[in-house]
Protein backbone atom coordinates (compact mmCIF):
# COMPACT_ATOMS: atom_id res chain seq x y z
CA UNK A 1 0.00 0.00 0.00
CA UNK A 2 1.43 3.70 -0.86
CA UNK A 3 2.43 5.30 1.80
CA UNK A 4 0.08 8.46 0.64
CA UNK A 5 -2.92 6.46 1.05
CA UNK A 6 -2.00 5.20 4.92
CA UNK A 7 -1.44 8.66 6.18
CA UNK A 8 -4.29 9.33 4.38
CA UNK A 9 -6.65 6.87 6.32
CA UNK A 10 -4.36 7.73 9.31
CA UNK A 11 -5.01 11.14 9.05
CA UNK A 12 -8.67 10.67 8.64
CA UNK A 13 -9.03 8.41 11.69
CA UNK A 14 -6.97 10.77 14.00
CA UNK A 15 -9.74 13.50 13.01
CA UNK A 16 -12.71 11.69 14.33
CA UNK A 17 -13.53 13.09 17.84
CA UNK A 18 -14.24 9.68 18.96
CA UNK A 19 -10.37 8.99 18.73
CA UNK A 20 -8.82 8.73 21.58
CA UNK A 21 -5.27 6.53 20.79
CA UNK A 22 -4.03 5.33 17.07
CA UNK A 23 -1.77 2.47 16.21
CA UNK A 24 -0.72 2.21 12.76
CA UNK A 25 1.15 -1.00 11.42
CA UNK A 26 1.64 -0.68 7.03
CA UNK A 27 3.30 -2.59 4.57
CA UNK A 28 3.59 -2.17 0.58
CA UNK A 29 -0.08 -3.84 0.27
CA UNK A 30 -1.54 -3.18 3.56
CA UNK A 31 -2.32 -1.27 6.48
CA UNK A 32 -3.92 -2.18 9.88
CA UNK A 33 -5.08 0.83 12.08
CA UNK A 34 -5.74 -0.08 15.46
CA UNK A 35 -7.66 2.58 17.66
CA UNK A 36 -8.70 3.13 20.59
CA UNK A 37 -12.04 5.38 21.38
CA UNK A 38 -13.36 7.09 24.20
CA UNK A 39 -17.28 6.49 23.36
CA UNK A 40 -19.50 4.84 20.91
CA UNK A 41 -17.45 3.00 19.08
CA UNK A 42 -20.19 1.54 16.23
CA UNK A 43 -20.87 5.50 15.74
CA UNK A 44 -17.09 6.27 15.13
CA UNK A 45 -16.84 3.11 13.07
CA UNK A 46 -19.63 4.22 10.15
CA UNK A 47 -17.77 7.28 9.83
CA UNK A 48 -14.64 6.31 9.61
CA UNK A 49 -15.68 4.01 7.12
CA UNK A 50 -18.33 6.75 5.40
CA UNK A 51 -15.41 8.70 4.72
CA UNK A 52 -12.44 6.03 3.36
CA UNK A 53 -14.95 4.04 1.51
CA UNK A 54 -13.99 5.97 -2.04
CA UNK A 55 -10.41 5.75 -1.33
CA UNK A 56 -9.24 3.54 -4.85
CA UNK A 57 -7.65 0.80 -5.38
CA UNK A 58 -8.45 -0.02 -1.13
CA UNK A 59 -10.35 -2.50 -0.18
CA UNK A 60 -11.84 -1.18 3.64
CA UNK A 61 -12.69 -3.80 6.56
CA UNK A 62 -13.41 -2.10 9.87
CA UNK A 63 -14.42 -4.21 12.98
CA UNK A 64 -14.60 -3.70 16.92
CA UNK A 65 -12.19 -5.91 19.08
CA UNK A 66 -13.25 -7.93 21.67
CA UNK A 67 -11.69 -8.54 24.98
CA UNK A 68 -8.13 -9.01 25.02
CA UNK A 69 -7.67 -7.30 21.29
CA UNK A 70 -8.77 -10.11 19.28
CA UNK A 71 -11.37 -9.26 16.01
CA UNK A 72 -14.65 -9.71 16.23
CA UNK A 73 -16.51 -11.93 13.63
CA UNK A 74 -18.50 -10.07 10.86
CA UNK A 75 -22.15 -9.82 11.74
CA UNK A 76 -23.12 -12.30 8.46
CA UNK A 77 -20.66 -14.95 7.10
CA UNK A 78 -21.73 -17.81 4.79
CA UNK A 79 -19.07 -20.30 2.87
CA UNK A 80 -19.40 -21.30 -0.59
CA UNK A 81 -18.48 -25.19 -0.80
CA UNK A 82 -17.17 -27.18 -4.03
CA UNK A 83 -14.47 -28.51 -5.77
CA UNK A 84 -13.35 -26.47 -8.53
CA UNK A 85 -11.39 -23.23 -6.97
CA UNK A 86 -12.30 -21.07 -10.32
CA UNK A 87 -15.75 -21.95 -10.10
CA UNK A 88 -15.95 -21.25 -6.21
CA UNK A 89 -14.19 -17.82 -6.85
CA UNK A 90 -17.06 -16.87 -9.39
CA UNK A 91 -19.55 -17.51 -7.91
CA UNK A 92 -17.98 -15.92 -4.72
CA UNK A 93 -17.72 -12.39 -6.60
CA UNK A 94 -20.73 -13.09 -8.30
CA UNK A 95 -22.21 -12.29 -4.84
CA UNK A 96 -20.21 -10.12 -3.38
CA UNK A 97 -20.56 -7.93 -6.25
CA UNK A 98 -24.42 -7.99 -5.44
CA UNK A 99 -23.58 -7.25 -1.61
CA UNK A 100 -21.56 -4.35 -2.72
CA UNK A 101 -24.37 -3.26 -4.68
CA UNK A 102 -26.75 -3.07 -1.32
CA UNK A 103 -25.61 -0.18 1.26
CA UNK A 104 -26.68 -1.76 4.06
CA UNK A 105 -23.72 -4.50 3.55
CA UNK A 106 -20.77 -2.92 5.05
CA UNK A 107 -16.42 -4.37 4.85
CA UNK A 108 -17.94 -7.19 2.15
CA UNK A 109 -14.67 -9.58 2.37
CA UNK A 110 -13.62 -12.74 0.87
CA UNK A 111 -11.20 -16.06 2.56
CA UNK A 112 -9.32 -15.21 -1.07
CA UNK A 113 -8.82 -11.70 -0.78
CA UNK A 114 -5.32 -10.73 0.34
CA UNK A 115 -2.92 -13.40 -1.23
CA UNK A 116 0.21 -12.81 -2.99
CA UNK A 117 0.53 -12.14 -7.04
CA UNK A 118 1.15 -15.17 -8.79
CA UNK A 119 1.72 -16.49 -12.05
CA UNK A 120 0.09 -19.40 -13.42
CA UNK A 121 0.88 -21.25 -16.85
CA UNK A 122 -2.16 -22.22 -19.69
CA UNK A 123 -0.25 -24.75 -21.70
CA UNK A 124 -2.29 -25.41 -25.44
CA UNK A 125 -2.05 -28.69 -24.91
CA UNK A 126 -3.12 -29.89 -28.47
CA UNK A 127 0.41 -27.83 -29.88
CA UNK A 128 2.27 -29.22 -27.18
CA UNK A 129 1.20 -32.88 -27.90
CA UNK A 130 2.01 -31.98 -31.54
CA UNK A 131 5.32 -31.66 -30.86
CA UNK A 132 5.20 -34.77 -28.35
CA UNK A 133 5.50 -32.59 -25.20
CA UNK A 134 3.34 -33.57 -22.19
CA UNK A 135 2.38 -31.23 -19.27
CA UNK A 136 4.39 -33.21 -16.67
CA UNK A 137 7.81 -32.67 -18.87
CA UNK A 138 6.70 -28.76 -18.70
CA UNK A 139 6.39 -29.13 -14.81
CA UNK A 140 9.59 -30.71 -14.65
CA UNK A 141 10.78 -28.07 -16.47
CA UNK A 142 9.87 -25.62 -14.57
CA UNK A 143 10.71 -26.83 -11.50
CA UNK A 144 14.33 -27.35 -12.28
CA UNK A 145 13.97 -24.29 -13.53
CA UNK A 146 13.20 -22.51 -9.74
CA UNK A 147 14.79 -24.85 -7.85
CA UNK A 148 17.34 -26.80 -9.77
CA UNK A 149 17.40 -30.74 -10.29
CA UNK A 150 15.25 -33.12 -8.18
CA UNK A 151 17.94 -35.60 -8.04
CA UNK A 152 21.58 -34.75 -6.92
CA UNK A 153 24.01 -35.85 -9.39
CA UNK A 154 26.56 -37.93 -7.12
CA UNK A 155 29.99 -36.68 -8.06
CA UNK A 156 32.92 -38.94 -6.53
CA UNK A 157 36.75 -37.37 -5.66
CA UNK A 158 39.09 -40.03 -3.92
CA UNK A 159 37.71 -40.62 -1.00
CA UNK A 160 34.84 -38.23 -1.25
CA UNK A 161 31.57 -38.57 -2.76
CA UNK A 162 29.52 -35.10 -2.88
CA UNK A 163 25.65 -34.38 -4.43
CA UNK A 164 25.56 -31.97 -7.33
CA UNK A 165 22.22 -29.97 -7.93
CA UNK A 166 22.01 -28.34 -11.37
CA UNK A 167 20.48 -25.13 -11.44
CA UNK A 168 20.17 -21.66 -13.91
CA UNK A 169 22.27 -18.70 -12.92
CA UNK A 170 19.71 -16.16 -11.12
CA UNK A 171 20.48 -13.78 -13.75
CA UNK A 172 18.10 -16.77 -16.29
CA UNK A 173 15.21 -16.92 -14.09
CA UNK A 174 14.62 -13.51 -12.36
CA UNK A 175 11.82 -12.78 -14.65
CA UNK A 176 8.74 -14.24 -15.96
CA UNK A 177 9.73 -12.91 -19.49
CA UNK A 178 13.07 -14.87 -19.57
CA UNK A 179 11.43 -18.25 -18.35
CA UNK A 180 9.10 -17.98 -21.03
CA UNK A 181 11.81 -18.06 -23.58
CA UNK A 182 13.14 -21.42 -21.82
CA UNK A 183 13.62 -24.19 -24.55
CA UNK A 184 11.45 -27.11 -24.31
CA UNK A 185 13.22 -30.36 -26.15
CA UNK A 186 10.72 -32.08 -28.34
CA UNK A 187 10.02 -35.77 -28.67
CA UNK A 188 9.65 -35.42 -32.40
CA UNK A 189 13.24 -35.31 -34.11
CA UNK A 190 14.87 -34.17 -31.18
CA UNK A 191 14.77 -30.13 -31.58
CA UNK A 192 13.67 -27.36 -29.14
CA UNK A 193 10.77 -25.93 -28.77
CA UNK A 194 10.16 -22.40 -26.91
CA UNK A 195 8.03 -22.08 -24.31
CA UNK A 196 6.32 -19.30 -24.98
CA UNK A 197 4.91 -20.58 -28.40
CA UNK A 198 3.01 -23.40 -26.97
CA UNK A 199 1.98 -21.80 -23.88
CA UNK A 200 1.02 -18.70 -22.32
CA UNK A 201 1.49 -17.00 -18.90
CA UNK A 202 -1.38 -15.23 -16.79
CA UNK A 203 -0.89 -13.11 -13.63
CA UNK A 204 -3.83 -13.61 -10.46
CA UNK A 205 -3.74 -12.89 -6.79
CA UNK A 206 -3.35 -16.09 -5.08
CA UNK A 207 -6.13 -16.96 -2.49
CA UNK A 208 -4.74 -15.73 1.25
CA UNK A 209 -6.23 -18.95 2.78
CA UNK A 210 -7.00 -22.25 1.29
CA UNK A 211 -9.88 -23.82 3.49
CA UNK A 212 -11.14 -27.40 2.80
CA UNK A 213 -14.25 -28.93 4.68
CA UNK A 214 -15.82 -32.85 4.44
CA UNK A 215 -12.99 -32.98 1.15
CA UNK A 216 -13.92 -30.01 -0.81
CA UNK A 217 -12.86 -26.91 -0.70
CA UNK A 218 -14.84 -23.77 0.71
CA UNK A 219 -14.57 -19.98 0.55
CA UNK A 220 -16.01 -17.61 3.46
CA UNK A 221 -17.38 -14.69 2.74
CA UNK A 222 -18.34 -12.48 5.34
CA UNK A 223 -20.06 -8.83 5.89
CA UNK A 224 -21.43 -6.62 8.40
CA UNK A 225 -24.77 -5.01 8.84
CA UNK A 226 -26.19 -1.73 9.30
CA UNK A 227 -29.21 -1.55 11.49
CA UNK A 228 -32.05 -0.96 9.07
CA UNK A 229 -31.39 -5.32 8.37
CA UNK A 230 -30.93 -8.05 9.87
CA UNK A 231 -29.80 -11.61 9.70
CA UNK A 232 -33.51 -13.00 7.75
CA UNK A 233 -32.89 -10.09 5.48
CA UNK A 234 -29.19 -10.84 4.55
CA UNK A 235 -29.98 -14.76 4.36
CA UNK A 236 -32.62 -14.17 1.94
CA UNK A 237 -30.65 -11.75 -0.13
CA UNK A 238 -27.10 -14.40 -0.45
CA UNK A 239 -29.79 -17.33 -1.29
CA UNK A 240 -31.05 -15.25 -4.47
CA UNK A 241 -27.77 -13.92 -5.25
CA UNK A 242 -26.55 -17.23 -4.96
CA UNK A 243 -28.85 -18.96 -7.32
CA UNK A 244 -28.19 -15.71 -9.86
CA UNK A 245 -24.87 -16.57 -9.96
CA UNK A 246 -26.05 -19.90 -11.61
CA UNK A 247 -23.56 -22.32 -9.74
CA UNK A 248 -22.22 -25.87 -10.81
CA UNK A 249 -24.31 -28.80 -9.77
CA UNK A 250 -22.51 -30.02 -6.41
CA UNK A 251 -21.84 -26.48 -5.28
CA UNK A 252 -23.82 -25.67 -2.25
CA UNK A 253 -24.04 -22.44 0.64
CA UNK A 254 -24.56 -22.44 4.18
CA UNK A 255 -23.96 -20.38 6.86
CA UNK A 256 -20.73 -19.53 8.91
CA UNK A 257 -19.26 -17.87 11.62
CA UNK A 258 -21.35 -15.75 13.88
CA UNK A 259 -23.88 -16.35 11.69
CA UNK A 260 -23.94 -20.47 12.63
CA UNK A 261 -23.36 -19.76 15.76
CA UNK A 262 -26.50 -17.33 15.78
CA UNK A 263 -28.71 -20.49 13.94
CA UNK A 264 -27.44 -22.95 16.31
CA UNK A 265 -27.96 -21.24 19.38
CA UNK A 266 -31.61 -19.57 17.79
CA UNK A 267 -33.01 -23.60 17.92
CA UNK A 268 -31.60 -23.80 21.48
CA UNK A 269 -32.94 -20.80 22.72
CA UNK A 270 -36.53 -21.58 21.57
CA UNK A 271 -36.38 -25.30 23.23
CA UNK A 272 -35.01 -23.22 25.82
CA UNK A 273 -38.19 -21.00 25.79
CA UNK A 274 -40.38 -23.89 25.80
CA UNK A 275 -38.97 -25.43 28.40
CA UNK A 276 -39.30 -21.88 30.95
CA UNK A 277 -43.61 -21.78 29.93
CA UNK A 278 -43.67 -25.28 31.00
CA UNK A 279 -41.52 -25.01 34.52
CA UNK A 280 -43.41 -21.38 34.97
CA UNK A 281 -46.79 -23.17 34.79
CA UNK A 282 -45.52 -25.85 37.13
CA UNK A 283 -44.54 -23.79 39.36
CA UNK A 284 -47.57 -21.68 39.39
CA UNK A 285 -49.61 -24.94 39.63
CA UNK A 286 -48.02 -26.47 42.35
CA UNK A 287 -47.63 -23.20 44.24
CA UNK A 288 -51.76 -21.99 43.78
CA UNK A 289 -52.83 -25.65 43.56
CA UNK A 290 -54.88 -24.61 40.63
CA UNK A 291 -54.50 -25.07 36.95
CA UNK A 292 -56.78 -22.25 35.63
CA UNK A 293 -55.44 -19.66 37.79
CA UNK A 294 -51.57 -19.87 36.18
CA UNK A 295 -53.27 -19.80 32.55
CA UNK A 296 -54.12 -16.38 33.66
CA UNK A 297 -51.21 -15.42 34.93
CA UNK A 298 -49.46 -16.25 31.76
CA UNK A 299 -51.08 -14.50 29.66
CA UNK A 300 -48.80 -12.02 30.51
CA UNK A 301 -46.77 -13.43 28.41
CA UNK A 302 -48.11 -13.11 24.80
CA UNK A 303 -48.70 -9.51 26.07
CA UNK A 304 -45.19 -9.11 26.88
CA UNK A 305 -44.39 -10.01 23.71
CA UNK A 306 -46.47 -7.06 22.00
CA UNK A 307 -43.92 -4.84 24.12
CA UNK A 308 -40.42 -6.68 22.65
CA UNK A 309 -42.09 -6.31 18.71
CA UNK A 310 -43.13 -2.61 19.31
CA UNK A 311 -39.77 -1.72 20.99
CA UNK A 312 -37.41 -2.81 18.05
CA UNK A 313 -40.50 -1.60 15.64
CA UNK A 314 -39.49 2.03 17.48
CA UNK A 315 -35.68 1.35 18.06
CA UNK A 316 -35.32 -0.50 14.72
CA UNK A 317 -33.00 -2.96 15.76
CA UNK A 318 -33.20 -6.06 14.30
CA UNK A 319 -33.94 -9.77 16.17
CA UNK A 320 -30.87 -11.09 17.15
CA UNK A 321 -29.69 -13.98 19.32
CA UNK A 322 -28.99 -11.00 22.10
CA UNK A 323 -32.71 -9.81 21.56
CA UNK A 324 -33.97 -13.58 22.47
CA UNK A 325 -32.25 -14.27 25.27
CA UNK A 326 -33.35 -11.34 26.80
CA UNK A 327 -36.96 -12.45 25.82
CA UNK A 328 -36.36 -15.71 27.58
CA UNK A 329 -35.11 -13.19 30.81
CA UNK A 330 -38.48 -11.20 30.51
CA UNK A 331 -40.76 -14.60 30.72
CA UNK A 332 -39.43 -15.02 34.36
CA UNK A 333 -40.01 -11.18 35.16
CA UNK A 334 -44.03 -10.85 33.33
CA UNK A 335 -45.49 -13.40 35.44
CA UNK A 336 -44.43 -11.61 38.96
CA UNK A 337 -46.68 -8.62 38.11
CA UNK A 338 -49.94 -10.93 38.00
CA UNK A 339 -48.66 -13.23 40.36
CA UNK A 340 -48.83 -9.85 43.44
CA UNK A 341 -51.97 -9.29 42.27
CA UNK A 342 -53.85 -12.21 41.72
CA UNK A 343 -52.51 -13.84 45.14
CA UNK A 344 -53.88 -10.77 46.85
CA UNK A 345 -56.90 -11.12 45.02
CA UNK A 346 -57.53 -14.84 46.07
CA UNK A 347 -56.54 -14.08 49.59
CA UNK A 348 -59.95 -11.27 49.70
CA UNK A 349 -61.68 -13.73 48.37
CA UNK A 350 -61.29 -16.38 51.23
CA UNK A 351 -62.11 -13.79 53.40
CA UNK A 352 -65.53 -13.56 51.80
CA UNK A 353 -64.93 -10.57 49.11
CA UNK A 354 -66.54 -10.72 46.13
CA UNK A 355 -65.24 -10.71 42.65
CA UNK A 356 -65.35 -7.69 42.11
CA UNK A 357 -64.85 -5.59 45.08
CA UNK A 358 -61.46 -7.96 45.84
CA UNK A 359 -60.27 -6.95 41.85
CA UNK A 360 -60.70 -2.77 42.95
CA UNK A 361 -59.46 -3.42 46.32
CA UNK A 362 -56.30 -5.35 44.71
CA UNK A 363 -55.35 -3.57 41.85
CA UNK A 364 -55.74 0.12 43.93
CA UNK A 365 -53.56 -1.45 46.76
CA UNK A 366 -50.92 -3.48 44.46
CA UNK A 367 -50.82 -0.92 42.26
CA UNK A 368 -47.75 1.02 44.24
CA UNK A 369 -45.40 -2.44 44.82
CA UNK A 370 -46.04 -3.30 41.02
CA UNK A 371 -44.83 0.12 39.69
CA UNK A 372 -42.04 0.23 42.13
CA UNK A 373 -40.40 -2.99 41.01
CA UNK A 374 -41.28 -2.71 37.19
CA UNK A 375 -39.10 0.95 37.29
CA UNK A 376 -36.68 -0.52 39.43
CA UNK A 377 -36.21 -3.38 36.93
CA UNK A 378 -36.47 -0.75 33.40
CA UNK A 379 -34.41 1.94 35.27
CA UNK A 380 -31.35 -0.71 35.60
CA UNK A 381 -31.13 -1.88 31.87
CA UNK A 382 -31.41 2.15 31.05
CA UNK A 383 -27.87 2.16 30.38
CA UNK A 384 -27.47 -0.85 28.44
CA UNK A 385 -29.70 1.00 25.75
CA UNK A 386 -28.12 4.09 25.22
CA UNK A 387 -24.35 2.57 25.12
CA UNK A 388 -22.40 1.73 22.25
CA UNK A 389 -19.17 1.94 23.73
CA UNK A 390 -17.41 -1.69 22.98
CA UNK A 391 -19.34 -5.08 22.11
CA UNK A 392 -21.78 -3.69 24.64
CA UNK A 393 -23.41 -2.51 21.67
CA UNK A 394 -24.89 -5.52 20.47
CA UNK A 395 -26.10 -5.86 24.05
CA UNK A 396 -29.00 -2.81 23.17
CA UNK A 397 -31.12 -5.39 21.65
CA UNK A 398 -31.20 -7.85 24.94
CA UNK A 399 -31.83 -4.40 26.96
CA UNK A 400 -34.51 -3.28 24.89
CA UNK A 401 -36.53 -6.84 24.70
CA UNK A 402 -36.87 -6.45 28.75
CA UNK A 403 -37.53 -3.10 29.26
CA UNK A 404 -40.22 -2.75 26.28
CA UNK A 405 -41.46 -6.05 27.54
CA UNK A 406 -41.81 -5.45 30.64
CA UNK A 407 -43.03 -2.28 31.10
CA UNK A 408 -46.23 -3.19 28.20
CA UNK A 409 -46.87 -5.95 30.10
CA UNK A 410 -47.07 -3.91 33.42
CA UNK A 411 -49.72 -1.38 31.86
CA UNK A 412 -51.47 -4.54 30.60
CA UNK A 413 -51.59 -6.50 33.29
CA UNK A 414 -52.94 -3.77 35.50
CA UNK A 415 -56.12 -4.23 32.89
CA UNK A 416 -56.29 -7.03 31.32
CA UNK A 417 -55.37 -9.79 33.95
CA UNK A 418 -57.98 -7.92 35.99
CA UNK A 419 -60.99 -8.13 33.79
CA UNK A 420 -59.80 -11.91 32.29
CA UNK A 421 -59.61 -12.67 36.28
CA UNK A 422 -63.43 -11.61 36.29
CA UNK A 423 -64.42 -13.10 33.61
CA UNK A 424 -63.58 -16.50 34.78
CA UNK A 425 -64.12 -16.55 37.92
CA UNK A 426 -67.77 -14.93 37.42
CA UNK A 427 -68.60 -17.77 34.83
CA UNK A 428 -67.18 -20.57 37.28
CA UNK A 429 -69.70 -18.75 39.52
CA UNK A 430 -72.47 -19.48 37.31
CA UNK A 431 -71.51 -23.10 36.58
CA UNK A 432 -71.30 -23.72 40.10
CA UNK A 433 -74.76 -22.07 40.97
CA UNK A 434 -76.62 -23.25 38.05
CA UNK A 435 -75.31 -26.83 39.59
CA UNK A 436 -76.58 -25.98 43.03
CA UNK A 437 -79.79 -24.64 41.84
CA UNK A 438 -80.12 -28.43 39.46
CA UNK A 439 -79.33 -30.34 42.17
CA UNK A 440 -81.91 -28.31 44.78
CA UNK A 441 -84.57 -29.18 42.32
CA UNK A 442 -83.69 -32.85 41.83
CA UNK A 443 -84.12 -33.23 45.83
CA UNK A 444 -87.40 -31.04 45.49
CA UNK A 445 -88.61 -33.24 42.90
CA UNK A 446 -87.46 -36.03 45.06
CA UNK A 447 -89.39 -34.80 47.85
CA UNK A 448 -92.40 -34.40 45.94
CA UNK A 449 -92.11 -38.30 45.01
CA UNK A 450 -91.90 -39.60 48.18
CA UNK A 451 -95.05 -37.40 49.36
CA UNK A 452 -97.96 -38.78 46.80
């Protein structure tokens, strides 16, 4: 990399006000910048990389460090997997091409991008079979060529025996141009044959890694997200560019690196969700020794979630594997709104209240405690919400699930559980009078039997 274009980037970087220590480490075809901000570091990051991103010739990958100063993954990552490595590469910048096109795909990078310059040789093989060459006497050739004779010639003195290696001089090899006119012997009659005429050199970047998986070989491609999309979105997007790109039968894409981990651990958390509504209602059962009264008091639930979809409606952060585990924290905090009140409410009503007047009674004299704790609870994430400092930015979305969560549910509960509540236990009333009043007239009619 010039040294124009890293003081340049350097010079940009020191300008953001964010900036509070700079590390730069460049080479001929790179430059790392390592900094160090005071605050809201995914703030300072898009525009840092707003204002680089039409440097030329650069290809621009910012990313927060974790703990201990190692990289953080990129929020999306899928491999391509196959055999051929031309074919993967296609189709690879086939879709990053399409990413690129997309602004909300931010430091789109490939496994391949990076390597070193290399050559590589197209031999015509039908001219070099017409002059009875094969391919393996080329890449015998050649390698003799760069590194002198396979076999050591043994050369014998007296006593002493000592291993020759044939090689060029440095001064016929130091250039791509002079191997090219390297003569070639030919089978036929035993003449020479340039190199150049029966083949031709082509100059690539070599691929930085070479990943295989299950046999094949697989390139990553990986990308992070601005906060208008989200994981769905991005997966959709690669699965359309990807069958655009019109791939080779026995190519195939799937997911990788944060993004696996984010599948993987999305169909744990849900089993995991599953499993908390069916302890909760335990609980609750065992606890009230009733099974309709912890029905209602999970129905706080469902109304919880209106609070998590409206909050990142308002916030516009996407779901993320932060945002669920923070829903499967706000199923154990719903339930202990409705659980004050509805214990209250059943303690009035052993005491002889009635429906009703226990539901004003409780929900006028719980209505203190249950605002108390709910603030308590929102007040403490507060600060998750608002910082970006760090990864405790992707923490916002956990943060958000509670405190929108919980504090919908609060407002609900203090109406709905109330009138549900009534409208239960006035229709169990019923039942259980209209039984009374069926069974007093099957003794009356009894009575009257045993009269005549």
């Amino acid at each position: 990399m010039s040294k124009d274009i890293a003081n340049k980037m350097e010079a940009v970087v020191k300008a953001d006000p964010a900036t509070k220590d700079i590390n730069v480490i460049a080479s001929k075809s790179a430059a790392t910048i390592n900094v160090d901000v005071k605050k809201d570091t995914m703030k300072a990051m898009n525009r840092v990389r707003e204002k680089l991103k039409d440097l030329p010739n650069v290809t621009l990958a910012v990313s927060p460090q974790k703990a201990g100063g190692r990289l953080s993954q990129k929020d999306y990552s899928f491999q391509i997997e196959g055999d051929d490595p031309q074919e993967l590469n296609r189709i690879a910048n086939s879709i990053m091409n399409d990413m690129k096109s997309q602004s909300w795909f931010k430091d789109v990078k490939s496994s391949t991008e990076g390597g070193y310059p290399q050559a590589k040789l197209e031999v015509d093989r039908v001219k070099a079979e017409s002059y009875g060459i094969t391919v393996t006497d080329i890449t015998q050739m050649l390698f003799m060529t760069a590194s002198g004779s396979a076999n050591p010639i043994d050369v014998t003195q007296s006593t002493e025996t000592l291993d020759v290696v044939l090689e060029l001089e440095k001064n016929q090899k130091n250039s791509l141009n002079k191997i090219m006119d390297l003569e070639i012997k030919k089978l036929i009659k035993g003449t020479y044959v340039r190199l150049g005429d029966i083949a031709t050199m082509q100059y690539e970047e070599s691929a930085s890694t070479i990943s295989t998986e299950n046999g094949k070989r697989i390139v990553t491609v990986g990308a992070n997200l601005d906060k208008s999309k989200g994981f769905n979105d991005a997966a959709t997007f690669i699965q359309q560019s990807f069958k655009k790109a019109n791939p080779a039968e026995g190519y195939k894409i799937g997911v990788a690196g944060q993004a696996k981990n984010q599948s993987e651990m999305g169909g744990q958390i849900k089993k995991d969700l599953l499993l908390a509504i069916v302890l909760i209602y335990t609980v609750l059962a065992v606890q009230l020794e009733s099974f309709i009264l912890p029905l209602m008091i999970m129905t706080t639930l469902p109304l919880s979630m209106i609070g998590v979809i409206l909050g990142l409606a308002i916030t516009r952060v996407q779901l993320s594997m932060f945002v669920m585990i923070g829903i499967l924290m706000l199923f154990g905090m719903a339930v202990n709104n409705a659980i004050v009140m509805l214990d209250f409410v059943a303690g009035l009503r052993k005491k002889g209240w009635s429906i009703h007047d226990a539901l004003v009674e409780a929900c006028g004299s719980r209505l203190r405690p249950i605002l108390m704790t709910t603030l308590t609870t929102v007040l403490g994430w507060l600060p998750m919400v608002f910082s970006s400092k760090g990864s405790s930015g992707y923490y916002q979305g956990m943060a958000i699930a509670v405190m929108f969560g919980l504090s919908f549910c609060t407002i609900l509960t203090l109406f709905f559980t109330p009138v549900l509540y009534s409208l239960v236990e006035e229709r169990k009333e019923r039942k259980q009078k209209e039984k009374e009043e069926k069974r007093r007239q099957e003794k009356e009619e009894e009575r009257r039997g045993y009269a005549k």
